[in-house]
N, C-alpha and C. Protein backbone atom coordinates (compact mmCIF):
# COMPACT_ATOMS: atom_id res chain seq x y z
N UNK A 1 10.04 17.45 -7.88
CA UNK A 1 8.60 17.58 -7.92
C UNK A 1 8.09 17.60 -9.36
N UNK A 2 9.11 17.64 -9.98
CA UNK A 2 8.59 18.16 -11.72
C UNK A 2 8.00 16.77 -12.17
N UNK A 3 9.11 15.41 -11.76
CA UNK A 3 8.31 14.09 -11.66
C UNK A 3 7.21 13.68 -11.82
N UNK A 4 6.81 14.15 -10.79
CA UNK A 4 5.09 13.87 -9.88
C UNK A 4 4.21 14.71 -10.88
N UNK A 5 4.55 15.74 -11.16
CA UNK A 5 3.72 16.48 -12.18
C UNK A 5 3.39 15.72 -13.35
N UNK A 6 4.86 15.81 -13.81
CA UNK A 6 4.55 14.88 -15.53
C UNK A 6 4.10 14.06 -15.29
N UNK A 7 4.06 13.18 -14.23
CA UNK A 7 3.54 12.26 -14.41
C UNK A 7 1.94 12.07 -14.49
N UNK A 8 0.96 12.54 -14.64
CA UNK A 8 -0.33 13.24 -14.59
C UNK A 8 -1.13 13.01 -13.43
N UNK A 9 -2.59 14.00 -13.91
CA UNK A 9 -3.25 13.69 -12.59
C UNK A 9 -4.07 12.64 -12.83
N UNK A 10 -4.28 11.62 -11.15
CA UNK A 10 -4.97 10.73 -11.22
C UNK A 10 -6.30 10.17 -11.79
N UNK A 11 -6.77 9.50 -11.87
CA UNK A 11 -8.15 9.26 -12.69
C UNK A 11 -9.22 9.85 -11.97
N UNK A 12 -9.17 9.90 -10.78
CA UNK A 12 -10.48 10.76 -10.23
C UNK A 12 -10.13 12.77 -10.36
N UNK A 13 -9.13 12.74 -11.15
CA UNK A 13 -8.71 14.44 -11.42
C UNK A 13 -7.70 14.96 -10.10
N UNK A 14 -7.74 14.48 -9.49
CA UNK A 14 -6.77 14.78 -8.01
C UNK A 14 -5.15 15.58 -8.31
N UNK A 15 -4.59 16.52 -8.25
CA UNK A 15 -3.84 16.83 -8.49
C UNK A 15 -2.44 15.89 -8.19
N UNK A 16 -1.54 15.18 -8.78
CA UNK A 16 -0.38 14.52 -8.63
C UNK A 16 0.34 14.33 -7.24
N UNK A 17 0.56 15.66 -7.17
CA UNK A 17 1.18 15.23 -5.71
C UNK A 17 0.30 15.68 -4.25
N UNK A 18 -1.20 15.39 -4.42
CA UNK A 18 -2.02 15.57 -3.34
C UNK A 18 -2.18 13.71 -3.74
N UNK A 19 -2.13 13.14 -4.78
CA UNK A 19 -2.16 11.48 -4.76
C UNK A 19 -0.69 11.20 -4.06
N UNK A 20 -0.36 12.05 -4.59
CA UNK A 20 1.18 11.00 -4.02
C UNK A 20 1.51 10.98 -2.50
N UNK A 21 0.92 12.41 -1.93
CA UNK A 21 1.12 12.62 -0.57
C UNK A 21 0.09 11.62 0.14
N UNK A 22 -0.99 11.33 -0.31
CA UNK A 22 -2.11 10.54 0.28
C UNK A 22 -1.41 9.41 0.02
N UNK A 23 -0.65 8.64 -0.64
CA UNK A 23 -0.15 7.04 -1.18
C UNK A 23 0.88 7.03 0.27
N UNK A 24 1.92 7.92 0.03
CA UNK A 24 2.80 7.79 1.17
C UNK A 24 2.70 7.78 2.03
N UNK A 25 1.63 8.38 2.66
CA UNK A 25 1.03 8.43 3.99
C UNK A 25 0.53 6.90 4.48
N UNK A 26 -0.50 6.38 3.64
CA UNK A 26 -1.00 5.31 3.77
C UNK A 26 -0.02 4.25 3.25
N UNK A 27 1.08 4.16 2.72
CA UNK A 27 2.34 3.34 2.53
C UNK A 27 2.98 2.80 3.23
N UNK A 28 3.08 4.19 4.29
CA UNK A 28 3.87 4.21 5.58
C UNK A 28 3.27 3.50 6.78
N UNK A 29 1.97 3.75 6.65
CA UNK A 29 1.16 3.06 8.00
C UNK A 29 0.76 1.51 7.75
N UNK A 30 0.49 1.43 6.63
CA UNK A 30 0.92 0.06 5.70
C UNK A 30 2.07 -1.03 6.42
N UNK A 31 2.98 0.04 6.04
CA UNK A 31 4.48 -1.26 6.22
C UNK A 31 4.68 -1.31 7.57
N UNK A 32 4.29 0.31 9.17
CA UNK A 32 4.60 -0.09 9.96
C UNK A 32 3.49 -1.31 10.68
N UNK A 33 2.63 -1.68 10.16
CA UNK A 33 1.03 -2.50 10.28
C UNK A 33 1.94 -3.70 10.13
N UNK A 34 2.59 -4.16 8.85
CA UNK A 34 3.31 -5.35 8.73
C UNK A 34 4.23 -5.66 9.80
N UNK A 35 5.07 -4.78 10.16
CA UNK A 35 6.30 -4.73 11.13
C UNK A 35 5.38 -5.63 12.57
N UNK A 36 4.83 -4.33 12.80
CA UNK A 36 4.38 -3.97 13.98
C UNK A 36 2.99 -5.02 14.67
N UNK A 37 2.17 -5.71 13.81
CA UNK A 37 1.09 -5.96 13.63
C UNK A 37 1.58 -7.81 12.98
N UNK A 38 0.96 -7.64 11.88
CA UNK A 38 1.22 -8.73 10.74
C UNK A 38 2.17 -9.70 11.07
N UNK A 39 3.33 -9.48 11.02
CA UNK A 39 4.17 -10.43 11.18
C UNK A 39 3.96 -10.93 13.21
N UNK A 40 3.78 -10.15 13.80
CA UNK A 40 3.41 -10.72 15.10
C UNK A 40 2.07 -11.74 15.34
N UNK A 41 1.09 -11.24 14.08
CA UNK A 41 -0.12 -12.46 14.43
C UNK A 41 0.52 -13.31 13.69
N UNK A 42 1.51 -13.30 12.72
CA UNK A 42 1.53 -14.54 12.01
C UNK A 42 2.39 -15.62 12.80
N UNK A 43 3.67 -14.81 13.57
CA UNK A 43 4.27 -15.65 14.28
C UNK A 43 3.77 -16.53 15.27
N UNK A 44 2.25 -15.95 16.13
CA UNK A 44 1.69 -16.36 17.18
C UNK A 44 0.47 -16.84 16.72
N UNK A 45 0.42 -17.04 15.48
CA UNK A 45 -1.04 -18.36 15.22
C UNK A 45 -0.26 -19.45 15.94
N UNK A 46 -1.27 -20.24 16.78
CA UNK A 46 -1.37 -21.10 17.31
C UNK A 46 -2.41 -22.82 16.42
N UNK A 47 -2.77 -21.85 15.43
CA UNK A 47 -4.24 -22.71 14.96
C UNK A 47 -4.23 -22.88 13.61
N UNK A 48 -4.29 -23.52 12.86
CA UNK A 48 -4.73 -23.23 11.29
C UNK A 48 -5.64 -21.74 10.97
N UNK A 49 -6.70 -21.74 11.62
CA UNK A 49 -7.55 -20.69 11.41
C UNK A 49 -6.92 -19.13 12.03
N UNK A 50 -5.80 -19.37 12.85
CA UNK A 50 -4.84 -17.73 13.61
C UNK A 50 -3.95 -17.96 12.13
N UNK A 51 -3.37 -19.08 11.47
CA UNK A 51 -2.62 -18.54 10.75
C UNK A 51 -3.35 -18.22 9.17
N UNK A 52 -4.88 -18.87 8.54
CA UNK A 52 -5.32 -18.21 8.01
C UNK A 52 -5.81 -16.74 8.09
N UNK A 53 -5.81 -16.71 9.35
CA UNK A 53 -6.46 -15.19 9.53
C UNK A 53 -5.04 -13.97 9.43
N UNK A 54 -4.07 -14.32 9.92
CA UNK A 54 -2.40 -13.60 9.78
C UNK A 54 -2.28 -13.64 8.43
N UNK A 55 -2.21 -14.65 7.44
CA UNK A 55 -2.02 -14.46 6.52
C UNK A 55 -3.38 -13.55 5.16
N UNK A 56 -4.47 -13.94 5.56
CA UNK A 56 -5.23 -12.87 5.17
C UNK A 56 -4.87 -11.19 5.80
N UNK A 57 -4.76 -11.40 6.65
CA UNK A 57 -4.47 -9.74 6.91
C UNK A 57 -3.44 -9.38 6.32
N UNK A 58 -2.43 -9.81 5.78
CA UNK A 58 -1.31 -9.27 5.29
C UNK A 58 -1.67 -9.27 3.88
N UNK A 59 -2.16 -10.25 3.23
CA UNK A 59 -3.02 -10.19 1.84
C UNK A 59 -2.87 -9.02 1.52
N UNK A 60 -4.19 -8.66 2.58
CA UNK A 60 -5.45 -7.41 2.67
C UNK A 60 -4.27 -6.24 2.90
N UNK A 61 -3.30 -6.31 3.17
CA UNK A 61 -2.37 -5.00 3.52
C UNK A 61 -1.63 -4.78 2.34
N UNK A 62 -1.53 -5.84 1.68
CA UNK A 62 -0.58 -5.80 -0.01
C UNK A 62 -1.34 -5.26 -0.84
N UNK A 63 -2.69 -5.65 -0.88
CA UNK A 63 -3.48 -5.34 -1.47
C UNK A 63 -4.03 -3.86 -1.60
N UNK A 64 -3.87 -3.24 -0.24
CA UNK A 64 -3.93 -1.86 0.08
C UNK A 64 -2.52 -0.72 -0.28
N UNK A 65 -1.41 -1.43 -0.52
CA UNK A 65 -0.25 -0.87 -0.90
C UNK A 65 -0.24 -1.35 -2.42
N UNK A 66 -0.35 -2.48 -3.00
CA UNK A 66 -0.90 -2.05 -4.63
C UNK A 66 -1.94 -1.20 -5.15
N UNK A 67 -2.73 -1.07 -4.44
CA UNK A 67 -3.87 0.37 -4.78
C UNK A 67 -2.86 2.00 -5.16
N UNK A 68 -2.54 1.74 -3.59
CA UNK A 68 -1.51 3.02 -3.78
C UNK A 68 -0.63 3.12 -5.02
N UNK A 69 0.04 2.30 -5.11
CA UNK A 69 0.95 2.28 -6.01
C UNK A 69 0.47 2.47 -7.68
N UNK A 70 -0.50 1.82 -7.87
CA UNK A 70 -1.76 2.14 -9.23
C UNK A 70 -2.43 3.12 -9.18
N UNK A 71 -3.03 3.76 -7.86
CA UNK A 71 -3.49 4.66 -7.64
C UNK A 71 -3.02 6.06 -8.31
N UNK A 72 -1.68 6.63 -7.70
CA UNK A 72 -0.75 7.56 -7.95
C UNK A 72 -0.02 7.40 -9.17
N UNK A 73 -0.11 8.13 -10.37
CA UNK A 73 0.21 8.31 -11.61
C UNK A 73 1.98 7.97 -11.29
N UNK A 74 2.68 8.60 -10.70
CA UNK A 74 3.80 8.46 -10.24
C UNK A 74 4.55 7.67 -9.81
N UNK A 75 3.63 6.45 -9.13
CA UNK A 75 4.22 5.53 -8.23
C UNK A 75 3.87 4.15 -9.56
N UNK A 76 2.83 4.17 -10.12
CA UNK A 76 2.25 3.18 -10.81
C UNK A 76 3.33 2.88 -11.79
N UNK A 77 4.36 3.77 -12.20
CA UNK A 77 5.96 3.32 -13.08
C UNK A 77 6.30 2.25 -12.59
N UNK A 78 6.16 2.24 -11.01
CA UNK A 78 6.71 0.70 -10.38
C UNK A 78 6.44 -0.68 -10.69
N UNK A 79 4.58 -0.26 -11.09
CA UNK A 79 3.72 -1.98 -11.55
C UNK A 79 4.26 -1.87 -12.92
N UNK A 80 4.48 -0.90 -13.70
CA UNK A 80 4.02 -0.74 -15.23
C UNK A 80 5.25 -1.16 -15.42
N UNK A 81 6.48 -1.13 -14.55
CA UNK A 81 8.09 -1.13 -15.46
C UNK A 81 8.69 -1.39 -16.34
């Protein structure tokens, strides 16, 4: 936990690991969305426009798990490496 500490608090002042617990949470529902979700519309576009729309949603889900990851002082070591 000493980690999450040093690593500071987020830009809106949020204490470290109340960001980090909020990232993981939404990380998690994230990747089971891809599993579970995402990769099933993408397999079953039928259309140009089912598989633009599968592949925008997964975009939009990367896009929501790089937040996290920039978000959280802790996790953002990952983009910054």
């Amino acid at each position: 936990m000493r980690g999450v500490q040093e690593a500071g608090a987020a830009e809106n002042g949020e204490p470290p690991e109340v960001t980090l617990a909020h990232a993981r949470a939404d990380i998690e529902q994230e990747c089971r969305a891809f599993v579970d979700e995402y990769l099933r519309h993408l397999i079953n576009a039928t259309s140009a426009d089912g598989l633009d729309d599968a592949l925008t949603e997964i975009r939009e889900g990367l896009r929501h798990l790089a937040y996290h990851l920039k978000d959280s002082p802790y996790l953002r070591e990952v983009l910054d490496g």
